[in-house]
PDBML (XML) file of the C-alpha atoms, coordinates in Angstrom:
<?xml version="1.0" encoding="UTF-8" ?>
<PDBx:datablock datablockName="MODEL"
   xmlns:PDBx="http://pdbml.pdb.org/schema/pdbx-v50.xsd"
   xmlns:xsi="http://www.w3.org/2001/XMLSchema-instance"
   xsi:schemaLocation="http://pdbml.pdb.org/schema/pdbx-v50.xsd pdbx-v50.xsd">
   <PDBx:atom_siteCategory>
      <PDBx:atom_site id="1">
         <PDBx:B_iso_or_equiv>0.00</PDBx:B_iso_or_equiv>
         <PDBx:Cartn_x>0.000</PDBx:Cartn_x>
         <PDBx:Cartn_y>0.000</PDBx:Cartn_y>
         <PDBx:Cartn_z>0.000</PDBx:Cartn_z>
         <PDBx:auth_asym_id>A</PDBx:auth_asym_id>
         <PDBx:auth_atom_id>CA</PDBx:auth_atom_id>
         <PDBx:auth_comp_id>UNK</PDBx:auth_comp_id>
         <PDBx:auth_seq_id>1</PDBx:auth_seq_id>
         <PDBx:group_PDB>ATOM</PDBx:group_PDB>
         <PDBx:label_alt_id xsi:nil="true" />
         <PDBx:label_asym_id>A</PDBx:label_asym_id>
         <PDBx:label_atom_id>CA</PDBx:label_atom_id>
         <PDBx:label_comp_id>UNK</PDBx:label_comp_id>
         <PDBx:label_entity_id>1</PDBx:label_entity_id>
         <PDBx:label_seq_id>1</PDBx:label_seq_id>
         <PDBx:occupancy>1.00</PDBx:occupancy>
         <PDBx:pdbx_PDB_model_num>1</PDBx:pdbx_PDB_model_num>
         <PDBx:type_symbol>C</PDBx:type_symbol>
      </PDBx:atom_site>
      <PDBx:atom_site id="2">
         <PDBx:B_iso_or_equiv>0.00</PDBx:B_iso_or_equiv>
         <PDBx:Cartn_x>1.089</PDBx:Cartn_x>
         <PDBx:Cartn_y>3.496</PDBx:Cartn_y>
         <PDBx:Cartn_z>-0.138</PDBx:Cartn_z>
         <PDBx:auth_asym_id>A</PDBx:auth_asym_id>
         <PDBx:auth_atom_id>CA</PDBx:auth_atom_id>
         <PDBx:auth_comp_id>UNK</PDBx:auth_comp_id>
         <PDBx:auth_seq_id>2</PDBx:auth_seq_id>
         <PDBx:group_PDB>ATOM</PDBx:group_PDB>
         <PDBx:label_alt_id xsi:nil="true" />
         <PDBx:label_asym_id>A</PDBx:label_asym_id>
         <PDBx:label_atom_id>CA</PDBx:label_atom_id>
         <PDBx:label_comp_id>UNK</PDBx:label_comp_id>
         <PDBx:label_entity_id>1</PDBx:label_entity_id>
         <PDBx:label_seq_id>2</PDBx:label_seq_id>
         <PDBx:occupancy>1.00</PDBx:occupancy>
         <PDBx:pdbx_PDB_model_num>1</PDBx:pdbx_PDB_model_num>
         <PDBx:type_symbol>C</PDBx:type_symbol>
      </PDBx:atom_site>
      <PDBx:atom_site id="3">
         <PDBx:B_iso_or_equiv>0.00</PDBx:B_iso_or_equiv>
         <PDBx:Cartn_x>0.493</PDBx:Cartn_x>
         <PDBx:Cartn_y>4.024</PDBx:Cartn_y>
         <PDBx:Cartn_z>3.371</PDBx:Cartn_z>
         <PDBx:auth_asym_id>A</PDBx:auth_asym_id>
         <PDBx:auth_atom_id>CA</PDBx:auth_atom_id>
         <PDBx:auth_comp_id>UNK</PDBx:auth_comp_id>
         <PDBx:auth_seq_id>3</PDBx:auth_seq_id>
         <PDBx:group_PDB>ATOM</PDBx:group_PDB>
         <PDBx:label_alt_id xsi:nil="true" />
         <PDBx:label_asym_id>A</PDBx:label_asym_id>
         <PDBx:label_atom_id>CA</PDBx:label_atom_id>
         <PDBx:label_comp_id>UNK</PDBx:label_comp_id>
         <PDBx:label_entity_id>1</PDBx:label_entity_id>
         <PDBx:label_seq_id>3</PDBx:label_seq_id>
         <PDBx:occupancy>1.00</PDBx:occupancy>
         <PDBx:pdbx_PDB_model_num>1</PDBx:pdbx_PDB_model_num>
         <PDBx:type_symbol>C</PDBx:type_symbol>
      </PDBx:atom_site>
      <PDBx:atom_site id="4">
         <PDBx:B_iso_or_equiv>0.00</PDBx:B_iso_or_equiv>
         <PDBx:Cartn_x>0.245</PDBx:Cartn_x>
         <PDBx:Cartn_y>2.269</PDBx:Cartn_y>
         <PDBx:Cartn_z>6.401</PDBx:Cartn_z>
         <PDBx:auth_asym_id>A</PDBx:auth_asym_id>
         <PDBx:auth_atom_id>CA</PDBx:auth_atom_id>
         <PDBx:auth_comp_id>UNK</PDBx:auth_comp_id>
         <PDBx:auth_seq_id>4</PDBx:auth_seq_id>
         <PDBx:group_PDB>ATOM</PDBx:group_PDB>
         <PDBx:label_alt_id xsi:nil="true" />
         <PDBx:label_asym_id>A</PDBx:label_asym_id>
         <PDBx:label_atom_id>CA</PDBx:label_atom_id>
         <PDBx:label_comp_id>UNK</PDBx:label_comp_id>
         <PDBx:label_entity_id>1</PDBx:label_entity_id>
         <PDBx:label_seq_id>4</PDBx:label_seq_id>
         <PDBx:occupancy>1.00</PDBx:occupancy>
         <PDBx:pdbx_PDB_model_num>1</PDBx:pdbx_PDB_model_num>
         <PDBx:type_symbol>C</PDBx:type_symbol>
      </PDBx:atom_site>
      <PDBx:atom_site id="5">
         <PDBx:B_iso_or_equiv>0.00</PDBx:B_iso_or_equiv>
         <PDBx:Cartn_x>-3.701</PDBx:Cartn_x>
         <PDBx:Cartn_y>0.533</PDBx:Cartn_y>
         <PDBx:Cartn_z>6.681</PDBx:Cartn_z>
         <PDBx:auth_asym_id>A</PDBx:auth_asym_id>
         <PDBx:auth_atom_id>CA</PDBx:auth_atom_id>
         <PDBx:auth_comp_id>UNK</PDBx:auth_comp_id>
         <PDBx:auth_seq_id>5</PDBx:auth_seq_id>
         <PDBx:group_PDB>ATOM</PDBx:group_PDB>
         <PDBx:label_alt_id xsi:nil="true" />
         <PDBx:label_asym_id>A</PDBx:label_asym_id>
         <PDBx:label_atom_id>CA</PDBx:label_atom_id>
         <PDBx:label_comp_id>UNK</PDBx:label_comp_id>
         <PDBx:label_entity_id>1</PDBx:label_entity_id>
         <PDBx:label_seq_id>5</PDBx:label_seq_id>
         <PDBx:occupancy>1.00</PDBx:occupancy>
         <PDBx:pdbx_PDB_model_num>1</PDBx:pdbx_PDB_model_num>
         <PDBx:type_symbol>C</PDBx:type_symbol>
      </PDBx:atom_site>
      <PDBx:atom_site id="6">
         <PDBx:B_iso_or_equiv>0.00</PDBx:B_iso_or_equiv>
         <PDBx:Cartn_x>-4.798</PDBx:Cartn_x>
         <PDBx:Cartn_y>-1.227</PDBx:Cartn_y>
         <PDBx:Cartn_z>10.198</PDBx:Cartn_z>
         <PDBx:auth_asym_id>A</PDBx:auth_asym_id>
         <PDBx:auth_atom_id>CA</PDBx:auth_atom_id>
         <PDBx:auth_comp_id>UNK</PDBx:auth_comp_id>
         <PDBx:auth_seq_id>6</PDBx:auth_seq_id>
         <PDBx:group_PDB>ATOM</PDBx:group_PDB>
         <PDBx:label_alt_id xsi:nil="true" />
         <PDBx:label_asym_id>A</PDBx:label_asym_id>
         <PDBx:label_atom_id>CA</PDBx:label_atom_id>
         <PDBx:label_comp_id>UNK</PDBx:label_comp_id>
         <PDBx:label_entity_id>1</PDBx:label_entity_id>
         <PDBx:label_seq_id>6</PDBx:label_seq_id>
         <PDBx:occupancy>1.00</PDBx:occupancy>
         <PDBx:pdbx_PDB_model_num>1</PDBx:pdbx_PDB_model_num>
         <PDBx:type_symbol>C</PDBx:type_symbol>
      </PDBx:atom_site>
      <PDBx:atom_site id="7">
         <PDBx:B_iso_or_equiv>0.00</PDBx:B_iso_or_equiv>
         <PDBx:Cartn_x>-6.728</PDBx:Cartn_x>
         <PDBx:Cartn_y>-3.983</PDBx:Cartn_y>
         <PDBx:Cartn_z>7.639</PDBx:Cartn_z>
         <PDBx:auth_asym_id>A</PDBx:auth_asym_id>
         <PDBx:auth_atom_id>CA</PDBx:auth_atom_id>
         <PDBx:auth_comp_id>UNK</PDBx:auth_comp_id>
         <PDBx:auth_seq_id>7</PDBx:auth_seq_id>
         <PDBx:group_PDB>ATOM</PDBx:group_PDB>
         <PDBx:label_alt_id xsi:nil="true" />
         <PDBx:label_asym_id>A</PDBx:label_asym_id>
         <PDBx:label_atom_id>CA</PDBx:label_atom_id>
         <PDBx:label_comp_id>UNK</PDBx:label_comp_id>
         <PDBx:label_entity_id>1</PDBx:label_entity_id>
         <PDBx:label_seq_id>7</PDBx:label_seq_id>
         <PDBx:occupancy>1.00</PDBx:occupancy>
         <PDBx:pdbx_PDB_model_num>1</PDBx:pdbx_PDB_model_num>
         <PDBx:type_symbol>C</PDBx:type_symbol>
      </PDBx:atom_site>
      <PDBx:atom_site id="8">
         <PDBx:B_iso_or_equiv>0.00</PDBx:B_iso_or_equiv>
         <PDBx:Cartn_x>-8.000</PDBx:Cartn_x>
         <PDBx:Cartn_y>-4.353</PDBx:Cartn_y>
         <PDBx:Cartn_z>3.962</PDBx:Cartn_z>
         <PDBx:auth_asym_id>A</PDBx:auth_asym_id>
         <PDBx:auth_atom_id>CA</PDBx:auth_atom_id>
         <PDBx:auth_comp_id>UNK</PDBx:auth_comp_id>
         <PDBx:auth_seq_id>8</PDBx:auth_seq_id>
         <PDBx:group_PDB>ATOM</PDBx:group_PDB>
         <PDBx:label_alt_id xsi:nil="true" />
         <PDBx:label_asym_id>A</PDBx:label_asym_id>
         <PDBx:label_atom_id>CA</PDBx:label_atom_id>
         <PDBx:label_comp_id>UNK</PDBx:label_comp_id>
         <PDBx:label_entity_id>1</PDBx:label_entity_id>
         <PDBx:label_seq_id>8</PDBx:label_seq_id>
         <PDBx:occupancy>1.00</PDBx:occupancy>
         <PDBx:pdbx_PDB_model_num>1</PDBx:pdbx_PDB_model_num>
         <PDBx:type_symbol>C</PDBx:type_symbol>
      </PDBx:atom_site>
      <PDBx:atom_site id="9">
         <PDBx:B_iso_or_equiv>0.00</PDBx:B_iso_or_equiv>
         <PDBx:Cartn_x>-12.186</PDBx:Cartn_x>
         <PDBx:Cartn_y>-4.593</PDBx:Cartn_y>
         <PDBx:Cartn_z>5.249</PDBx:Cartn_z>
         <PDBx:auth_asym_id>A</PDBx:auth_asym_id>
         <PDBx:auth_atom_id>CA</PDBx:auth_atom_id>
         <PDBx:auth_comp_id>UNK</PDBx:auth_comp_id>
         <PDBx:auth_seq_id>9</PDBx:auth_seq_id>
         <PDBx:group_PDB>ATOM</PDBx:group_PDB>
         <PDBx:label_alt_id xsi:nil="true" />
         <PDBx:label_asym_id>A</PDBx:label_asym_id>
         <PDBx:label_atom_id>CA</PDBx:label_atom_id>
         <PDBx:label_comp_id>UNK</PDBx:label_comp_id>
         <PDBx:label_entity_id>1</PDBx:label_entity_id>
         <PDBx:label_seq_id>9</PDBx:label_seq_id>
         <PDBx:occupancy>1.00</PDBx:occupancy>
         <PDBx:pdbx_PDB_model_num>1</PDBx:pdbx_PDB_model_num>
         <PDBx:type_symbol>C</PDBx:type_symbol>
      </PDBx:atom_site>
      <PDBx:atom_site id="10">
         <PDBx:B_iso_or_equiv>0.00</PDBx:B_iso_or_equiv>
         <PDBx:Cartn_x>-13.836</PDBx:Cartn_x>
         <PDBx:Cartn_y>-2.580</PDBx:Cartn_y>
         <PDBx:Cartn_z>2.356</PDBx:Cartn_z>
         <PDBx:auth_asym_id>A</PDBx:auth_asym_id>
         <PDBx:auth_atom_id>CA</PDBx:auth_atom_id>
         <PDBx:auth_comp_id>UNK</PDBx:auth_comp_id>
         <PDBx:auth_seq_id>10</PDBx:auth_seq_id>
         <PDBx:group_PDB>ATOM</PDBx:group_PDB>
         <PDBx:label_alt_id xsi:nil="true" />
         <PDBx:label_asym_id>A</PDBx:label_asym_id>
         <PDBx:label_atom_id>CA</PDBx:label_atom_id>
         <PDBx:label_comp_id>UNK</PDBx:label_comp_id>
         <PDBx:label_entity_id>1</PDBx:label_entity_id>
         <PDBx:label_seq_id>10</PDBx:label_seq_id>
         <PDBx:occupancy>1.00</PDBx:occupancy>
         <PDBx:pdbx_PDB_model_num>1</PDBx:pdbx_PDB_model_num>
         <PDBx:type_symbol>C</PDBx:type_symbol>
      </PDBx:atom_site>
      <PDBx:atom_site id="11">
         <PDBx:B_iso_or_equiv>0.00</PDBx:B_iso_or_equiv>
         <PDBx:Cartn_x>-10.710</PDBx:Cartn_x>
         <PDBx:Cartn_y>-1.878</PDBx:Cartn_y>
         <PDBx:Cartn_z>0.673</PDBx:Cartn_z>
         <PDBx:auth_asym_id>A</PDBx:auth_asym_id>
         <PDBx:auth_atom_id>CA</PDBx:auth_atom_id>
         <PDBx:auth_comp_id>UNK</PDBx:auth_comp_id>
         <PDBx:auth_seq_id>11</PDBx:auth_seq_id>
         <PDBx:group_PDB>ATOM</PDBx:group_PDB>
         <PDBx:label_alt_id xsi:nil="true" />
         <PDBx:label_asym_id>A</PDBx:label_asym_id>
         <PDBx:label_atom_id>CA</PDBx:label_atom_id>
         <PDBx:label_comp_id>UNK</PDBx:label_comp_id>
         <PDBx:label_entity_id>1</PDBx:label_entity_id>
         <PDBx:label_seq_id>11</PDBx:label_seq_id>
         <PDBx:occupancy>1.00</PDBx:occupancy>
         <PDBx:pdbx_PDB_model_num>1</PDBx:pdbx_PDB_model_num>
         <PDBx:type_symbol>C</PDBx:type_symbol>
      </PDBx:atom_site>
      <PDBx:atom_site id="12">
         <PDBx:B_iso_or_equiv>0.00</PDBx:B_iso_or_equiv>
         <PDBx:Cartn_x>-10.200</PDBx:Cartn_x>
         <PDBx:Cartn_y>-1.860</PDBx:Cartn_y>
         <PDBx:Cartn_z>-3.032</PDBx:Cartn_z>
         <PDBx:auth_asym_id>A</PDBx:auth_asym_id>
         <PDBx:auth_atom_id>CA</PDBx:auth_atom_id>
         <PDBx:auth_comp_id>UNK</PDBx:auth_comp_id>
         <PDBx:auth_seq_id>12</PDBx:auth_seq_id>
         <PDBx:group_PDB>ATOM</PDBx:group_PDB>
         <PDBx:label_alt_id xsi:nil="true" />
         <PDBx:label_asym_id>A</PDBx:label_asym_id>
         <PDBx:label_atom_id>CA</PDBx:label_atom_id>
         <PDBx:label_comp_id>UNK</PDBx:label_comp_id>
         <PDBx:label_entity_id>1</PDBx:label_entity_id>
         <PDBx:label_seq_id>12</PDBx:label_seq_id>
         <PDBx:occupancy>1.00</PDBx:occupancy>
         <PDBx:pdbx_PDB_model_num>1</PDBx:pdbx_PDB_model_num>
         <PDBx:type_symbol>C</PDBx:type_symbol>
      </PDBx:atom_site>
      <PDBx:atom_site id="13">
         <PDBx:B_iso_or_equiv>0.00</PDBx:B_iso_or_equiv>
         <PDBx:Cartn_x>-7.119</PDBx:Cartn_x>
         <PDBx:Cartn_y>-4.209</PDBx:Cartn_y>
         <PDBx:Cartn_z>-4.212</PDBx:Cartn_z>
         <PDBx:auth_asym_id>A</PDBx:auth_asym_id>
         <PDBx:auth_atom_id>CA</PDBx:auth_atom_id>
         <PDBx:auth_comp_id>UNK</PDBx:auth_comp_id>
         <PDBx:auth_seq_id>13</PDBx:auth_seq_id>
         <PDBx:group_PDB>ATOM</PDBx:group_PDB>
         <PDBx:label_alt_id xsi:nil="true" />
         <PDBx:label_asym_id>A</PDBx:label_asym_id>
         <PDBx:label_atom_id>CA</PDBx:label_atom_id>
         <PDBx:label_comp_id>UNK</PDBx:label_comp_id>
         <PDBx:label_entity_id>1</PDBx:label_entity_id>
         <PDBx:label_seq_id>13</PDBx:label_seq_id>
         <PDBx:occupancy>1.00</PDBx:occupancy>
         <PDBx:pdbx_PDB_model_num>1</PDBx:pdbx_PDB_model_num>
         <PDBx:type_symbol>C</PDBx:type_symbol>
      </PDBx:atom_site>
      <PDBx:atom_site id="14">
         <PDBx:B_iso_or_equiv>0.00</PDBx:B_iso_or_equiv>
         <PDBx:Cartn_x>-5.534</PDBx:Cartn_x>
         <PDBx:Cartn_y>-4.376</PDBx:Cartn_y>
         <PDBx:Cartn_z>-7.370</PDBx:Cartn_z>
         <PDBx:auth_asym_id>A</PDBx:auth_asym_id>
         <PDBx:auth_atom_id>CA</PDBx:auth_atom_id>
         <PDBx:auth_comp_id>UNK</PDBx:auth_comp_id>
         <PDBx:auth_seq_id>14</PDBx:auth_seq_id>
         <PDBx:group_PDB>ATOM</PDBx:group_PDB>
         <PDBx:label_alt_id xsi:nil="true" />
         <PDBx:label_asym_id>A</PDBx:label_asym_id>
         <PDBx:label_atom_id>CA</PDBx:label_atom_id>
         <PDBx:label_comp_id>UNK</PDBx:label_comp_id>
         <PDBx:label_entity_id>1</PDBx:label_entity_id>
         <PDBx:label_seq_id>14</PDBx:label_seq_id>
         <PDBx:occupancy>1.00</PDBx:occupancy>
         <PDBx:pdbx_PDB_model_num>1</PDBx:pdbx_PDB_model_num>
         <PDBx:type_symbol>C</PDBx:type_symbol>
      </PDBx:atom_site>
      <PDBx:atom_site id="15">
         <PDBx:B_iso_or_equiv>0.00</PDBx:B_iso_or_equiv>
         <PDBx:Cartn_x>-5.094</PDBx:Cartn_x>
         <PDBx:Cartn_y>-8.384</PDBx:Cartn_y>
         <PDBx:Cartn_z>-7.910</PDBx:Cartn_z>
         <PDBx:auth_asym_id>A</PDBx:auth_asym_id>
         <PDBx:auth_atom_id>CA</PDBx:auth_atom_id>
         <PDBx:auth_comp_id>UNK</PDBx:auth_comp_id>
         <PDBx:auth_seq_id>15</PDBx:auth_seq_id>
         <PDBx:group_PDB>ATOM</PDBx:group_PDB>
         <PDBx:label_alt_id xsi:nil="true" />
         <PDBx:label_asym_id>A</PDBx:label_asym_id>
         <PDBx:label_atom_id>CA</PDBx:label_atom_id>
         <PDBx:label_comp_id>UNK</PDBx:label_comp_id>
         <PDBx:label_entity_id>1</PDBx:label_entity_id>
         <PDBx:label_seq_id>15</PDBx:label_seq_id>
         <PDBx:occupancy>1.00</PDBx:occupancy>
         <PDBx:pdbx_PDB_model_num>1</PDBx:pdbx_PDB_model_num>
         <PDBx:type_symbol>C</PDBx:type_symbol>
      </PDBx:atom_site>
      <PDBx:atom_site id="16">
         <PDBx:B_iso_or_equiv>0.00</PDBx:B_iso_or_equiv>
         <PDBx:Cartn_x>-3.175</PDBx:Cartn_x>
         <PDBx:Cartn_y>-10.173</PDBx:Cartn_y>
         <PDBx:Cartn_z>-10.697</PDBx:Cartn_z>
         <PDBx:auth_asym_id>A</PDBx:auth_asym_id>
         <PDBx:auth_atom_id>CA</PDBx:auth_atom_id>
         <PDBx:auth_comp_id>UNK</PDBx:auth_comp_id>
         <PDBx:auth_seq_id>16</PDBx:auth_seq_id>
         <PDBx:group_PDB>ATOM</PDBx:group_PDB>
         <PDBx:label_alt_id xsi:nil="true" />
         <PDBx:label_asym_id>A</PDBx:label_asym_id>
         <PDBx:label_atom_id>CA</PDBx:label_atom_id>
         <PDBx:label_comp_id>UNK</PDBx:label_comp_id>
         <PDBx:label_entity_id>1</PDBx:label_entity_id>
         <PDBx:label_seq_id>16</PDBx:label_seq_id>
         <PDBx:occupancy>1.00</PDBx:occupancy>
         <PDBx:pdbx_PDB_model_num>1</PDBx:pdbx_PDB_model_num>
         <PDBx:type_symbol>C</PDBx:type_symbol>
      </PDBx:atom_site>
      <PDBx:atom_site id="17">
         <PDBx:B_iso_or_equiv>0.00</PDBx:B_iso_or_equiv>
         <PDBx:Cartn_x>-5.672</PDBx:Cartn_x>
         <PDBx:Cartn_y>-12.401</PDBx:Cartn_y>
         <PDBx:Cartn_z>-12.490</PDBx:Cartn_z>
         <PDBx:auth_asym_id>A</PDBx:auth_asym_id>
         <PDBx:auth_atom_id>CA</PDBx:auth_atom_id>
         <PDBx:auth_comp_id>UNK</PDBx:auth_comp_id>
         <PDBx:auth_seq_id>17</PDBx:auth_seq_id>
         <PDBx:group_PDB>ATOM</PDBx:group_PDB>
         <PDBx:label_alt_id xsi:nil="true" />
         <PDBx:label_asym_id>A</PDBx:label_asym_id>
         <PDBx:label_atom_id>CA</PDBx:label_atom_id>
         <PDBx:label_comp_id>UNK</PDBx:label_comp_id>
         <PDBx:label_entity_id>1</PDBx:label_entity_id>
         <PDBx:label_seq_id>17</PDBx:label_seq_id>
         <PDBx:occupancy>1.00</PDBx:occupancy>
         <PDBx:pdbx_PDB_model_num>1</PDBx:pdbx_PDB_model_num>
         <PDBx:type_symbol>C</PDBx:type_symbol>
      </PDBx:atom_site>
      <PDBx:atom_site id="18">
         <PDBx:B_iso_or_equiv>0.00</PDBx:B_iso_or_equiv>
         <PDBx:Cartn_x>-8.333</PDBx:Cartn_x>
         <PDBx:Cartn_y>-14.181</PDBx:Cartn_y>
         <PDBx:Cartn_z>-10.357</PDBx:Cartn_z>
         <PDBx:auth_asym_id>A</PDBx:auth_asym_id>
         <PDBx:auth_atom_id>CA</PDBx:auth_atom_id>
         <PDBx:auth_comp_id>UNK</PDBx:auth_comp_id>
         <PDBx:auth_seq_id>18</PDBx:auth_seq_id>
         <PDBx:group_PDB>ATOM</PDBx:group_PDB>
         <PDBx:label_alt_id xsi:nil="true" />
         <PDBx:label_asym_id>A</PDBx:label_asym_id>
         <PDBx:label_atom_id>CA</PDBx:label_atom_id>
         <PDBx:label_comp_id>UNK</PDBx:label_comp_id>
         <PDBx:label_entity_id>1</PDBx:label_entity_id>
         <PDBx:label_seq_id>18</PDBx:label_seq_id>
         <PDBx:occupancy>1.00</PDBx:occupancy>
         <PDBx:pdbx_PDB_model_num>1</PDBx:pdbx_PDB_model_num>
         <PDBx:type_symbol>C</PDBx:type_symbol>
      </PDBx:atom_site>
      <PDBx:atom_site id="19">
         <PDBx:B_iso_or_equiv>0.00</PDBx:B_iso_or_equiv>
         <PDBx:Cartn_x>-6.411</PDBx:Cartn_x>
         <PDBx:Cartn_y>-17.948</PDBx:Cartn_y>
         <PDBx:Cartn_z>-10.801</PDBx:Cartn_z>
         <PDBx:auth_asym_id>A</PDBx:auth_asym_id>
         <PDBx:auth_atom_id>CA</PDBx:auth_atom_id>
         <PDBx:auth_comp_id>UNK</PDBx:auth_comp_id>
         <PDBx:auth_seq_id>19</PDBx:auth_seq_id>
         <PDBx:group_PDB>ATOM</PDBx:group_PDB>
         <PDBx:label_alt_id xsi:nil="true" />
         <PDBx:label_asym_id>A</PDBx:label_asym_id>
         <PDBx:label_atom_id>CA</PDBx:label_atom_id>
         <PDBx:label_comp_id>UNK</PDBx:label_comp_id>
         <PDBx:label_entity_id>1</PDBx:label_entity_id>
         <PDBx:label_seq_id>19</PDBx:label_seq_id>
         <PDBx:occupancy>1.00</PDBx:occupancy>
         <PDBx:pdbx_PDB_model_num>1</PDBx:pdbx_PDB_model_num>
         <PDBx:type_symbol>C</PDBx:type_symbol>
      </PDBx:atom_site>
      <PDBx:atom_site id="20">
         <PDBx:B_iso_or_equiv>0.00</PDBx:B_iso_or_equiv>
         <PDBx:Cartn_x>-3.079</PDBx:Cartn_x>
         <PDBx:Cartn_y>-17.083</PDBx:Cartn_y>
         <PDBx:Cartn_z>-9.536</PDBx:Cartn_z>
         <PDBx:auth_asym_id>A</PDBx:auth_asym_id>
         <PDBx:auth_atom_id>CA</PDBx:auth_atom_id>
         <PDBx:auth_comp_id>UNK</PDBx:auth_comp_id>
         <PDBx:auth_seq_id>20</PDBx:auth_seq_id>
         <PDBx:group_PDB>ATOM</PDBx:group_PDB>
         <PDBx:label_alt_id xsi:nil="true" />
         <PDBx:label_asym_id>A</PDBx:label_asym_id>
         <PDBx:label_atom_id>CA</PDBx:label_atom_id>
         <PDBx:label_comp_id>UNK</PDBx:label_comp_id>
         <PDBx:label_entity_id>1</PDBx:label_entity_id>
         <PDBx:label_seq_id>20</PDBx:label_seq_id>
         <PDBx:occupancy>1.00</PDBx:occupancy>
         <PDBx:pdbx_PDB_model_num>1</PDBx:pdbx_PDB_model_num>
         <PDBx:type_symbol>C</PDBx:type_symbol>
      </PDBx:atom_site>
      <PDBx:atom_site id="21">
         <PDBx:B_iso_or_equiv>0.00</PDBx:B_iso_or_equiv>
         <PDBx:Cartn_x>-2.050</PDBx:Cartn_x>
         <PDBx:Cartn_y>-18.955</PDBx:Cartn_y>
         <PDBx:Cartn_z>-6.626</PDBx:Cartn_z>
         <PDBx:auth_asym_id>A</PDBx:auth_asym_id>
         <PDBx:auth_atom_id>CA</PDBx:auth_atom_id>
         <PDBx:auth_comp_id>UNK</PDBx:auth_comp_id>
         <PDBx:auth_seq_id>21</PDBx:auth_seq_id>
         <PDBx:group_PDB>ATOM</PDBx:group_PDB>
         <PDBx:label_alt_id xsi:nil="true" />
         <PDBx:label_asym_id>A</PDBx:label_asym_id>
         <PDBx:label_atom_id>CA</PDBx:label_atom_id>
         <PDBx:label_comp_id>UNK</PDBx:label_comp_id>
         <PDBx:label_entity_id>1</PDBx:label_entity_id>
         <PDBx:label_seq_id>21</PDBx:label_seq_id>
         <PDBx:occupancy>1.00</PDBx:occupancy>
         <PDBx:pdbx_PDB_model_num>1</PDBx:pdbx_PDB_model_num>
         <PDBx:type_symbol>C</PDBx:type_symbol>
      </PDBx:atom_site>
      <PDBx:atom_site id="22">
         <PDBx:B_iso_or_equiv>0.00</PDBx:B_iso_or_equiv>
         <PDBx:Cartn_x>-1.942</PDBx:Cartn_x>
         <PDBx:Cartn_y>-15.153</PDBx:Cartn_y>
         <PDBx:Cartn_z>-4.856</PDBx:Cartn_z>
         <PDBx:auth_asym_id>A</PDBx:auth_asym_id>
         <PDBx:auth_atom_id>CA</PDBx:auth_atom_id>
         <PDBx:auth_comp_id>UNK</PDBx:auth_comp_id>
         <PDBx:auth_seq_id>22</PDBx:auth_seq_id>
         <PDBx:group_PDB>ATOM</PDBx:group_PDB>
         <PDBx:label_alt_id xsi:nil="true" />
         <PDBx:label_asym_id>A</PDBx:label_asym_id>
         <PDBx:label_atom_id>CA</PDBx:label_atom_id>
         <PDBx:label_comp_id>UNK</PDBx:label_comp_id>
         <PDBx:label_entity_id>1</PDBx:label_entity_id>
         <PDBx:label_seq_id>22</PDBx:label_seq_id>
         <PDBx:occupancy>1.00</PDBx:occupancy>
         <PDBx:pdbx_PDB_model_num>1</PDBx:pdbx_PDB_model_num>
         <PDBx:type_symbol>C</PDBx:type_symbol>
      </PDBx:atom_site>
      <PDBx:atom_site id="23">
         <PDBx:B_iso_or_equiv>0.00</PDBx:B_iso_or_equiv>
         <PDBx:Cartn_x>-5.430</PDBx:Cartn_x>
         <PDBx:Cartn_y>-14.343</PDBx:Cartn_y>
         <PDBx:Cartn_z>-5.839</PDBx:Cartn_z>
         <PDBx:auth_asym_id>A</PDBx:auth_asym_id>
         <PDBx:auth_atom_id>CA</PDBx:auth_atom_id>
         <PDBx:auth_comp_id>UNK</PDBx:auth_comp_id>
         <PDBx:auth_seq_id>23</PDBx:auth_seq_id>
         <PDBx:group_PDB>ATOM</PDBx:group_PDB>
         <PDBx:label_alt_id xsi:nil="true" />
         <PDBx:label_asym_id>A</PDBx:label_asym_id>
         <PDBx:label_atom_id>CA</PDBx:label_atom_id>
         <PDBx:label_comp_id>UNK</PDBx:label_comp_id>
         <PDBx:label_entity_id>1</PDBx:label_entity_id>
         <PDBx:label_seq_id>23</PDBx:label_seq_id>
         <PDBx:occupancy>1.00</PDBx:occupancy>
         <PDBx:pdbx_PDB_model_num>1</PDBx:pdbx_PDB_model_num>
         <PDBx:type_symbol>C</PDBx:type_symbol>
      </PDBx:atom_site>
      <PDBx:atom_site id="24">
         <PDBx:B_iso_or_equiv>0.00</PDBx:B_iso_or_equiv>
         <PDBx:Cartn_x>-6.263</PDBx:Cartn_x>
         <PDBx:Cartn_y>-17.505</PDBx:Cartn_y>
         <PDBx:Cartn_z>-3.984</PDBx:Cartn_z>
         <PDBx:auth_asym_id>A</PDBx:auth_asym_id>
         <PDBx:auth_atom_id>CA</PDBx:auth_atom_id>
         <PDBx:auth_comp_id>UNK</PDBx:auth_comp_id>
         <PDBx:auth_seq_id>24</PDBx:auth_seq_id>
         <PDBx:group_PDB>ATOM</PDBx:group_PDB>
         <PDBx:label_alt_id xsi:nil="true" />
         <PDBx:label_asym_id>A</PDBx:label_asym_id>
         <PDBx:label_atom_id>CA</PDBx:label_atom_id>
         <PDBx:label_comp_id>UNK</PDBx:label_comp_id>
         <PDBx:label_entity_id>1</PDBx:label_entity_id>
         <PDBx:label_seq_id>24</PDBx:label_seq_id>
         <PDBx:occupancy>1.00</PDBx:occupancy>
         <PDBx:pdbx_PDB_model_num>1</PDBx:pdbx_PDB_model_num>
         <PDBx:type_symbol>C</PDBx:type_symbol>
      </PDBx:atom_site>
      <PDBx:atom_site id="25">
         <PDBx:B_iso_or_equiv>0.00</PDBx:B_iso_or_equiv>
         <PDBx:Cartn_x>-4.056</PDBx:Cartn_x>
         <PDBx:Cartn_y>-16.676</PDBx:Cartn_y>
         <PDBx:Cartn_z>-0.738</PDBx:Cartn_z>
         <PDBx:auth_asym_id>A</PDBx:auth_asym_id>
         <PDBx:auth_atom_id>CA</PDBx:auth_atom_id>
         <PDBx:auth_comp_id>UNK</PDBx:auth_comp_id>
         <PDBx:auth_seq_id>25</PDBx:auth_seq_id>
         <PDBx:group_PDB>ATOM</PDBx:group_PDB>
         <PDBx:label_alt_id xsi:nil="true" />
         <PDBx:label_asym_id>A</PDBx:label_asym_id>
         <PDBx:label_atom_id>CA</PDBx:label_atom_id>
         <PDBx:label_comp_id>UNK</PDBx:label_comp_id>
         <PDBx:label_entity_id>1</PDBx:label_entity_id>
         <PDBx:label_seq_id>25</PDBx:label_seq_id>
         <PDBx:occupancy>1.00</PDBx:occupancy>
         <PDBx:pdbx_PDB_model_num>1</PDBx:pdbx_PDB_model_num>
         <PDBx:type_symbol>C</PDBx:type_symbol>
      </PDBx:atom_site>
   </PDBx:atom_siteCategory>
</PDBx:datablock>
């Protein structure tokens, strides 16, 4: 993140394809 976040509730994240392994972590 750019800056420090206590948790990602109701964030908005940038993922890299939804079937990579990290999309599934």
């Amino acid at each position: 993140s750019s800056e420090p976040l206590a948790d990602l509730r109701g964030r908005s994240v940038a993922v890299p394809g939804g079937l990579t392994t990290a999309r599934l972590l």
